[in-house]
N, C-alpha and C. Protein backbone atom coordinates (compact mmCIF):
# COMPACT_ATOMS: atom_id res chain seq x y z
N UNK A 1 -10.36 20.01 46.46
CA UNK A 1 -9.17 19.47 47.08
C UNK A 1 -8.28 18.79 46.04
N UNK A 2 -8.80 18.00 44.80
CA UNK A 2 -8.03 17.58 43.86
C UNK A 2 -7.20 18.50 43.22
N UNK A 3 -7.89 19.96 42.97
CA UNK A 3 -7.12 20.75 42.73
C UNK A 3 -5.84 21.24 43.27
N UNK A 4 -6.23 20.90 44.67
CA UNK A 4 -4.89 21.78 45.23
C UNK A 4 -3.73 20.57 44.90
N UNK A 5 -3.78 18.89 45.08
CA UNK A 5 -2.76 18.21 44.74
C UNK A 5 -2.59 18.07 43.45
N UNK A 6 -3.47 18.33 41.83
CA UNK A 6 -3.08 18.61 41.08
C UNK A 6 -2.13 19.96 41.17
N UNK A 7 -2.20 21.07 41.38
CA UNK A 7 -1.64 22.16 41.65
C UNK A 7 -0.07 21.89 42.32
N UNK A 8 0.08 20.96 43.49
CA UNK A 8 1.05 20.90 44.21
C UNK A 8 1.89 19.92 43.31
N UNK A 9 1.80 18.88 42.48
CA UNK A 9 1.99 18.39 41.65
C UNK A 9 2.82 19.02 40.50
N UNK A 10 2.39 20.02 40.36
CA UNK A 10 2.52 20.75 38.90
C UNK A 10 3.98 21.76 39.49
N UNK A 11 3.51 22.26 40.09
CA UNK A 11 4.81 23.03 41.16
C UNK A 11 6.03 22.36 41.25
N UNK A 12 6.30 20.63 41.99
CA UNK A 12 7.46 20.16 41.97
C UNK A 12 7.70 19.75 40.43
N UNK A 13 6.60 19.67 39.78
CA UNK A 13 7.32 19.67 38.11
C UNK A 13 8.22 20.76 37.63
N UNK A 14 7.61 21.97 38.25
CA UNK A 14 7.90 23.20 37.53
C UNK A 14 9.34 23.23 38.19
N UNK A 15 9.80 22.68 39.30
CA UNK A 15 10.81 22.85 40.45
C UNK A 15 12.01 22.08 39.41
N UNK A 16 11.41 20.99 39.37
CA UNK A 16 12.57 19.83 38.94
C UNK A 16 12.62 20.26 37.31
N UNK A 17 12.19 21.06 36.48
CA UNK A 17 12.71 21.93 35.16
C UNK A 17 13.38 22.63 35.71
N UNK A 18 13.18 23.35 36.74
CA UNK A 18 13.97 24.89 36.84
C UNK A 18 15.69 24.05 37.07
N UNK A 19 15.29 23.07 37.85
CA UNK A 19 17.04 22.83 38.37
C UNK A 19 17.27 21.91 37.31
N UNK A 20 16.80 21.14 36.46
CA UNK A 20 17.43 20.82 35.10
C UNK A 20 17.67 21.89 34.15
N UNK A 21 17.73 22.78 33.93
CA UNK A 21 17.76 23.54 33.16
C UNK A 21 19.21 24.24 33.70
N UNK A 22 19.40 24.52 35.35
CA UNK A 22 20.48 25.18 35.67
C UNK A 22 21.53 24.26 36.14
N UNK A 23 20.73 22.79 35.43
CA UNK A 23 22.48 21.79 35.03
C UNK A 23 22.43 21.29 36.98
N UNK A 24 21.34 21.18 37.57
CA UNK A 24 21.44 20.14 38.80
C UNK A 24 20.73 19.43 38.70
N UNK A 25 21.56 18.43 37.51
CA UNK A 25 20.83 17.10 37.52
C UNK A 25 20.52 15.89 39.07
N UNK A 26 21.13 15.72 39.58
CA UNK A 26 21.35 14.99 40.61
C UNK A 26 20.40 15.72 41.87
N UNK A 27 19.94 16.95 41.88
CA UNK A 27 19.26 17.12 42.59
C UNK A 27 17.70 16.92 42.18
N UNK A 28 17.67 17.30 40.64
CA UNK A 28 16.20 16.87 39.91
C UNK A 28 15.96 15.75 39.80
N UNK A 29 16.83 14.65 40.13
CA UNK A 29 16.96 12.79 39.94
C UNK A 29 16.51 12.90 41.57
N UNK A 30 17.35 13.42 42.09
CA UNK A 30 16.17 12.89 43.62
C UNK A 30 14.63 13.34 43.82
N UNK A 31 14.40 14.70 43.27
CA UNK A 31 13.40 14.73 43.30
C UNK A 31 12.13 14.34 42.64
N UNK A 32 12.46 13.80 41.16
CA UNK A 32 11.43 12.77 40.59
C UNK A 32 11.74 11.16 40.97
N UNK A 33 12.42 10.51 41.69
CA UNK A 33 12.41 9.40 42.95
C UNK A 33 11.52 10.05 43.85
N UNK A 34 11.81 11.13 44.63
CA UNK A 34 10.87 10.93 45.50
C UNK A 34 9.60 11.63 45.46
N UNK A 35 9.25 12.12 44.28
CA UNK A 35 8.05 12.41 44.20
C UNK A 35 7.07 11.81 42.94
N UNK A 36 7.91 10.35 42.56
CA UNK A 36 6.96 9.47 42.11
C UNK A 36 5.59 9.33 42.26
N UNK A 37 5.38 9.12 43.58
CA UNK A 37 4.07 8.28 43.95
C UNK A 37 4.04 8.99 45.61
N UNK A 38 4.11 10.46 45.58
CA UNK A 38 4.11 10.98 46.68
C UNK A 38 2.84 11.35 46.78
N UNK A 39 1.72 11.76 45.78
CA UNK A 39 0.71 12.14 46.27
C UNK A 39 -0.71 10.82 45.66
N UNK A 40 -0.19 10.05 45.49
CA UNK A 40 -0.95 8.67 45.23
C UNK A 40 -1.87 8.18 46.58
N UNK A 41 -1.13 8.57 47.84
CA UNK A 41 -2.13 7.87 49.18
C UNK A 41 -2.66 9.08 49.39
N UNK A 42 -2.52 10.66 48.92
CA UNK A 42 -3.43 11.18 49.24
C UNK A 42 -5.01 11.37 48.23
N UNK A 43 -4.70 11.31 46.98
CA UNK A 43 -5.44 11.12 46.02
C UNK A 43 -6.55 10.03 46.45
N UNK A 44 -5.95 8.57 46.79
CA UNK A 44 -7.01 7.39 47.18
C UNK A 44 -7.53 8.19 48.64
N UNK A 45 -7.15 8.79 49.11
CA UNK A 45 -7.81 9.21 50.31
C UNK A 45 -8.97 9.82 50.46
N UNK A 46 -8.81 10.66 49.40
CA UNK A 46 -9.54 11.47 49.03
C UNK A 46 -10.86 11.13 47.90
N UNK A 47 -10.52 10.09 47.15
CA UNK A 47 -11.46 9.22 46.09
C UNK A 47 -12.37 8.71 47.11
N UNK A 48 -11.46 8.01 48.21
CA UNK A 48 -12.12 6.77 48.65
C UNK A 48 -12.79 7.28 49.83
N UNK A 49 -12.19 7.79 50.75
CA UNK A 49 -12.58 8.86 51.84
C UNK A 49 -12.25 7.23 53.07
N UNK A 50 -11.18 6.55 52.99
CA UNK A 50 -10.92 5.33 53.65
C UNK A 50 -9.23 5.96 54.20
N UNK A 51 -8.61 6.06 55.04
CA UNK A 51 -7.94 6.19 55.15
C UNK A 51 -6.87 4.86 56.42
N UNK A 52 -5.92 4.23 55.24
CA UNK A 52 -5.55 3.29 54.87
C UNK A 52 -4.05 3.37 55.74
N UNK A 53 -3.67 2.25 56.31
CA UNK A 53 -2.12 2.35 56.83
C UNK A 53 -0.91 2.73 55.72
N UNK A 54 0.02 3.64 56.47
CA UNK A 54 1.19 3.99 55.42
C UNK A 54 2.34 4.13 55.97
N UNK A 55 3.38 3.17 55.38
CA UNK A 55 4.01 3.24 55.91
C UNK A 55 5.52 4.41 55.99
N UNK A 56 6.10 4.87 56.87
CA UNK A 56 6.73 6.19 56.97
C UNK A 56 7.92 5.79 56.85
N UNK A 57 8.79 6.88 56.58
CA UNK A 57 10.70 7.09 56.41
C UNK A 57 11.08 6.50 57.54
N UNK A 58 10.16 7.04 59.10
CA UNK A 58 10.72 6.57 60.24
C UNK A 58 10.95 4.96 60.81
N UNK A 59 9.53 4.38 60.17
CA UNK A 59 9.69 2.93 60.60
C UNK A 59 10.61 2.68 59.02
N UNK A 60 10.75 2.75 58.23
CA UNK A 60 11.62 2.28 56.92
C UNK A 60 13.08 2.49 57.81
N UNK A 61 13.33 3.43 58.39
CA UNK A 61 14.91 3.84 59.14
C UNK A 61 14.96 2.96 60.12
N UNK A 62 14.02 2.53 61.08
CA UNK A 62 14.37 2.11 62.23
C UNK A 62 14.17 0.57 61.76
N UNK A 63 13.54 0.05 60.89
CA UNK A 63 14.03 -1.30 60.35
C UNK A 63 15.15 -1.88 59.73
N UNK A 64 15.87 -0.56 59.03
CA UNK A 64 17.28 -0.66 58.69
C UNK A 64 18.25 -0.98 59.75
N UNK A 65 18.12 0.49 60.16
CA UNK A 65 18.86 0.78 61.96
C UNK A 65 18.84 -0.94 62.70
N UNK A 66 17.38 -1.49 62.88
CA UNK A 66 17.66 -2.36 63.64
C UNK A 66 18.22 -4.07 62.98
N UNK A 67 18.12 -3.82 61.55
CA UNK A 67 18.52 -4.80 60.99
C UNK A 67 19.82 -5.15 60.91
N UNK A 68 20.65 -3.79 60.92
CA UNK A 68 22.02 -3.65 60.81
C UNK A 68 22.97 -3.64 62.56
N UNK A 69 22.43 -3.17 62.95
CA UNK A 69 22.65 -3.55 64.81
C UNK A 69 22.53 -5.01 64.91
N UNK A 70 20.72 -5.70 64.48
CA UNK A 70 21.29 -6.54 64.93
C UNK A 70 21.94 -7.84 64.25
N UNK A 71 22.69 -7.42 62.72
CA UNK A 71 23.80 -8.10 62.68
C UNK A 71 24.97 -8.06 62.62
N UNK A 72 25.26 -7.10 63.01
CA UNK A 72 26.52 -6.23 63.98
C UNK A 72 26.89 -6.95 65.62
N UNK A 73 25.62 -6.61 66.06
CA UNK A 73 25.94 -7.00 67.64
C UNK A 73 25.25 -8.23 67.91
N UNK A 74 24.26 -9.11 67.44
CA UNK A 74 23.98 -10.29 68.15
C UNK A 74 23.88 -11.44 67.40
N UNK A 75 24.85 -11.21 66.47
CA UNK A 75 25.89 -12.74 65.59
C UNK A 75 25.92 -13.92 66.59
N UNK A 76 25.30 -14.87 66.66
CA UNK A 76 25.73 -15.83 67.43
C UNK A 76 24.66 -15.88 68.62
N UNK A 77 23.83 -15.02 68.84
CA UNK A 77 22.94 -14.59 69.66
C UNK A 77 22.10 -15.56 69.96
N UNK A 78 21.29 -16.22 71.03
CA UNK A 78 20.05 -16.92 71.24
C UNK A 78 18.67 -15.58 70.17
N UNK A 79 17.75 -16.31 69.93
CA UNK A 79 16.59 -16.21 69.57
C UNK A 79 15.79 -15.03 70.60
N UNK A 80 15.99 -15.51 71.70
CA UNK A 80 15.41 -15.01 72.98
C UNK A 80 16.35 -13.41 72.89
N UNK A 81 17.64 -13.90 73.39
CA UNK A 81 17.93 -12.28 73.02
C UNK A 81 18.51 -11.57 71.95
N UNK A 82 18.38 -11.87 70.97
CA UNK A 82 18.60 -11.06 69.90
C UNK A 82 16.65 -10.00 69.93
N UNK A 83 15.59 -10.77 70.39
CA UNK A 83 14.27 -10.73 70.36
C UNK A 83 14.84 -9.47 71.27
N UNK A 84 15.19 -9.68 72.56
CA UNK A 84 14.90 -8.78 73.46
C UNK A 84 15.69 -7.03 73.26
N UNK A 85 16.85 -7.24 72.50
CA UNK A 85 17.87 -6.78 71.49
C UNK A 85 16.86 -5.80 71.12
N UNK A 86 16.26 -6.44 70.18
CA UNK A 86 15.12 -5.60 68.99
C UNK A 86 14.17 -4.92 69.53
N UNK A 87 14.01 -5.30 70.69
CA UNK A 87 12.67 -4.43 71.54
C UNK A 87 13.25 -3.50 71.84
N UNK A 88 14.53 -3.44 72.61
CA UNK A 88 14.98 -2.25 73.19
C UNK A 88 15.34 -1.23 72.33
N UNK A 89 15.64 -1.92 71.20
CA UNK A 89 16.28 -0.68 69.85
C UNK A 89 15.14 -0.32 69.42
N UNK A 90 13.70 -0.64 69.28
CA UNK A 90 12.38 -0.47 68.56
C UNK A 90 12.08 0.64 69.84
N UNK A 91 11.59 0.60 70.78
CA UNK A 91 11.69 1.13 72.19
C UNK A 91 12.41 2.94 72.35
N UNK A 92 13.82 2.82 72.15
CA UNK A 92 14.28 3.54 71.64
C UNK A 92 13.63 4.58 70.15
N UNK A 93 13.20 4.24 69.28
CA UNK A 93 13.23 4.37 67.85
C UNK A 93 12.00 5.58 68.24
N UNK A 94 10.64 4.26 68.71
CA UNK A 94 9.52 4.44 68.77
C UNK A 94 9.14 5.29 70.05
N UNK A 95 9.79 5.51 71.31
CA UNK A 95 9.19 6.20 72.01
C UNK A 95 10.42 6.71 72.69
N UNK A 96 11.11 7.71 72.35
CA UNK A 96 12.08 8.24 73.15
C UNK A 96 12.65 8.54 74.17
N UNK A 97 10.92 9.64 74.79
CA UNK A 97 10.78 10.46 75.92
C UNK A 97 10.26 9.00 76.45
N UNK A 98 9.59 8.10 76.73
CA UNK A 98 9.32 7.11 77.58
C UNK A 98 10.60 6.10 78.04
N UNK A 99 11.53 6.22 76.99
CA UNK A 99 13.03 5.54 77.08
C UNK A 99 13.59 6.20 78.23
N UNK A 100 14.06 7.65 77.55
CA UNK A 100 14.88 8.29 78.77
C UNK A 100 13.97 8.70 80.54
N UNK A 101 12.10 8.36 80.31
CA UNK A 101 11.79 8.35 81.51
C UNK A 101 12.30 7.20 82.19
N UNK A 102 12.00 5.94 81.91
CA UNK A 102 12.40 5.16 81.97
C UNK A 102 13.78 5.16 82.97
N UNK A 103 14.94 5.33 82.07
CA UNK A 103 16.20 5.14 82.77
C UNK A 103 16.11 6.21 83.74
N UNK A 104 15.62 7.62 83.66
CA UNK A 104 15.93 8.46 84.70
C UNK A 104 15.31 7.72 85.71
N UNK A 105 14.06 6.94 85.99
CA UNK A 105 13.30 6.29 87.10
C UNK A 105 13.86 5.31 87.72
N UNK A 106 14.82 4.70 86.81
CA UNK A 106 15.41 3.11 87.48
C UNK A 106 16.85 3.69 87.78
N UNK A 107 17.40 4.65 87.43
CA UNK A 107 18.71 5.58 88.27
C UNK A 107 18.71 6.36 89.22
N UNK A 108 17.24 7.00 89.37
CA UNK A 108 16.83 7.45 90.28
C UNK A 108 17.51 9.14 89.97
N UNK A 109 17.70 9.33 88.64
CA UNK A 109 17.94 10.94 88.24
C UNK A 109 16.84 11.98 88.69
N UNK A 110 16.80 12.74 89.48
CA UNK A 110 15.45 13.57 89.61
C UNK A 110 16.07 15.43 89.48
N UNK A 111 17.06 15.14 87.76
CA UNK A 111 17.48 16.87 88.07
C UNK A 111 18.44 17.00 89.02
N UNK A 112 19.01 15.92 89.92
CA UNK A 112 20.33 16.67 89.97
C UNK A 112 21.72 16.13 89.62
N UNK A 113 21.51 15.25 87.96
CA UNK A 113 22.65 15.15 87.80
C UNK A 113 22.36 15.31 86.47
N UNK A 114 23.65 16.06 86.14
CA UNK A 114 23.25 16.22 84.34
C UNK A 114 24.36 15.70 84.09
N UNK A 115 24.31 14.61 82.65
CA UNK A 115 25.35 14.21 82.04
C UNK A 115 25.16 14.68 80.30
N UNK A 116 27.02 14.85 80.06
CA UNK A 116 26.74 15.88 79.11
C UNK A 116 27.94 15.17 78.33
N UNK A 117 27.70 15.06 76.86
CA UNK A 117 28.92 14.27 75.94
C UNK A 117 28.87 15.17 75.42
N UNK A 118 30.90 15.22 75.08
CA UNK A 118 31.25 16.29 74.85
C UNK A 118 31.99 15.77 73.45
N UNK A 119 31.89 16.07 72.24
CA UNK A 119 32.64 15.63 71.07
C UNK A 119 34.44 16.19 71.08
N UNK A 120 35.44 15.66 70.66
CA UNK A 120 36.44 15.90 70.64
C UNK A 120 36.75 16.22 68.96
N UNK A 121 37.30 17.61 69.28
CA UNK A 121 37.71 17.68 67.50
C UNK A 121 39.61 17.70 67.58
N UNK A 122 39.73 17.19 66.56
CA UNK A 122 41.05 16.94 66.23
C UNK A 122 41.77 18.30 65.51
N UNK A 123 42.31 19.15 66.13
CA UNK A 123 42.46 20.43 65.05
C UNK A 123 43.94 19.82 64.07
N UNK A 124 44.90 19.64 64.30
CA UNK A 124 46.01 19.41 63.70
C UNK A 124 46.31 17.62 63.26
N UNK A 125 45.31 16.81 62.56
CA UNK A 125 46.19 15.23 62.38
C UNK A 125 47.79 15.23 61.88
N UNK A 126 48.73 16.09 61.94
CA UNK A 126 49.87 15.95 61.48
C UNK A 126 50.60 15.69 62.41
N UNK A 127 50.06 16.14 63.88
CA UNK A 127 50.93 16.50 65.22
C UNK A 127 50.21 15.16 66.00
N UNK A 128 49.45 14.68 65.97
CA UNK A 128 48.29 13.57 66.60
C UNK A 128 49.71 12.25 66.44
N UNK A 129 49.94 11.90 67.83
CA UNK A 129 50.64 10.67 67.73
C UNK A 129 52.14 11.05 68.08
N UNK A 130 52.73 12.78 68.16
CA UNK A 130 54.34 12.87 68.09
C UNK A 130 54.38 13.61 69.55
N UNK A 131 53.81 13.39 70.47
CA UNK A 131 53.76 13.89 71.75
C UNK A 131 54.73 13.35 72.44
């Protein structure tokens, strides 16, 4: 098994030459960032045979996400609900399909109403405003 992450190892090396070489630096700079210490928790996993908490992109995003919401929206906020704030955005983050069961149960949606957002594109900004 060491072999195969030595092996997989050796591959994004071979990756991040090929695109330095054809002058995409900026794409070979992201990929030795993020493949620093990418196969480090599997290596101890595998030494140790302990498998250890790690933490993911998703909770790293949804701590951003909720850090920035909530000092966006509950500036001035009680304790209590900025708290309650964070649950609902964590809630959201962390369990989706239990979110939207959720609201369909307390609206009482059972399939026969579909709501549907529709994006607006702007084809012409030159004409926007001379109506």
């Amino acid at each position: 098994m060491n072999d195969a992450v030595s092996c997989a190892e050796s591959d994004v090396r071979k990756l991040i030459g090929k695109l330095l070489e054809k002058g995409y630096e900026m794409a070979a700079d992201y990929l030795i960032r993020a493949s620093k210490n990418r196969f480090s928790y599997v290596r101890r996993w595998l030494e140790t045979g302990i498998v250890t908490p790690r933490v993911s992109s998703m909770i790293e995003r949804m701590m951003r996400e909720l850090g920035r919401r909530l000092k966006r929206m509950a500036f001035g906020w009680s304790e209590e609900g900025a708290a309650k704030m964070a649950r609902i955005i964590i809630k959201r983050f962390a369990s989706a399909g239990q979110w939207e069961k959720y609201w369909r149960d307390r609206l009482r949606i059972h399939d026969n109403v579909w709501l549907v957002l529709r994006s607006i594109k702007v084809q012409n900004t030159q004409t926007l405003g001379r109506y």
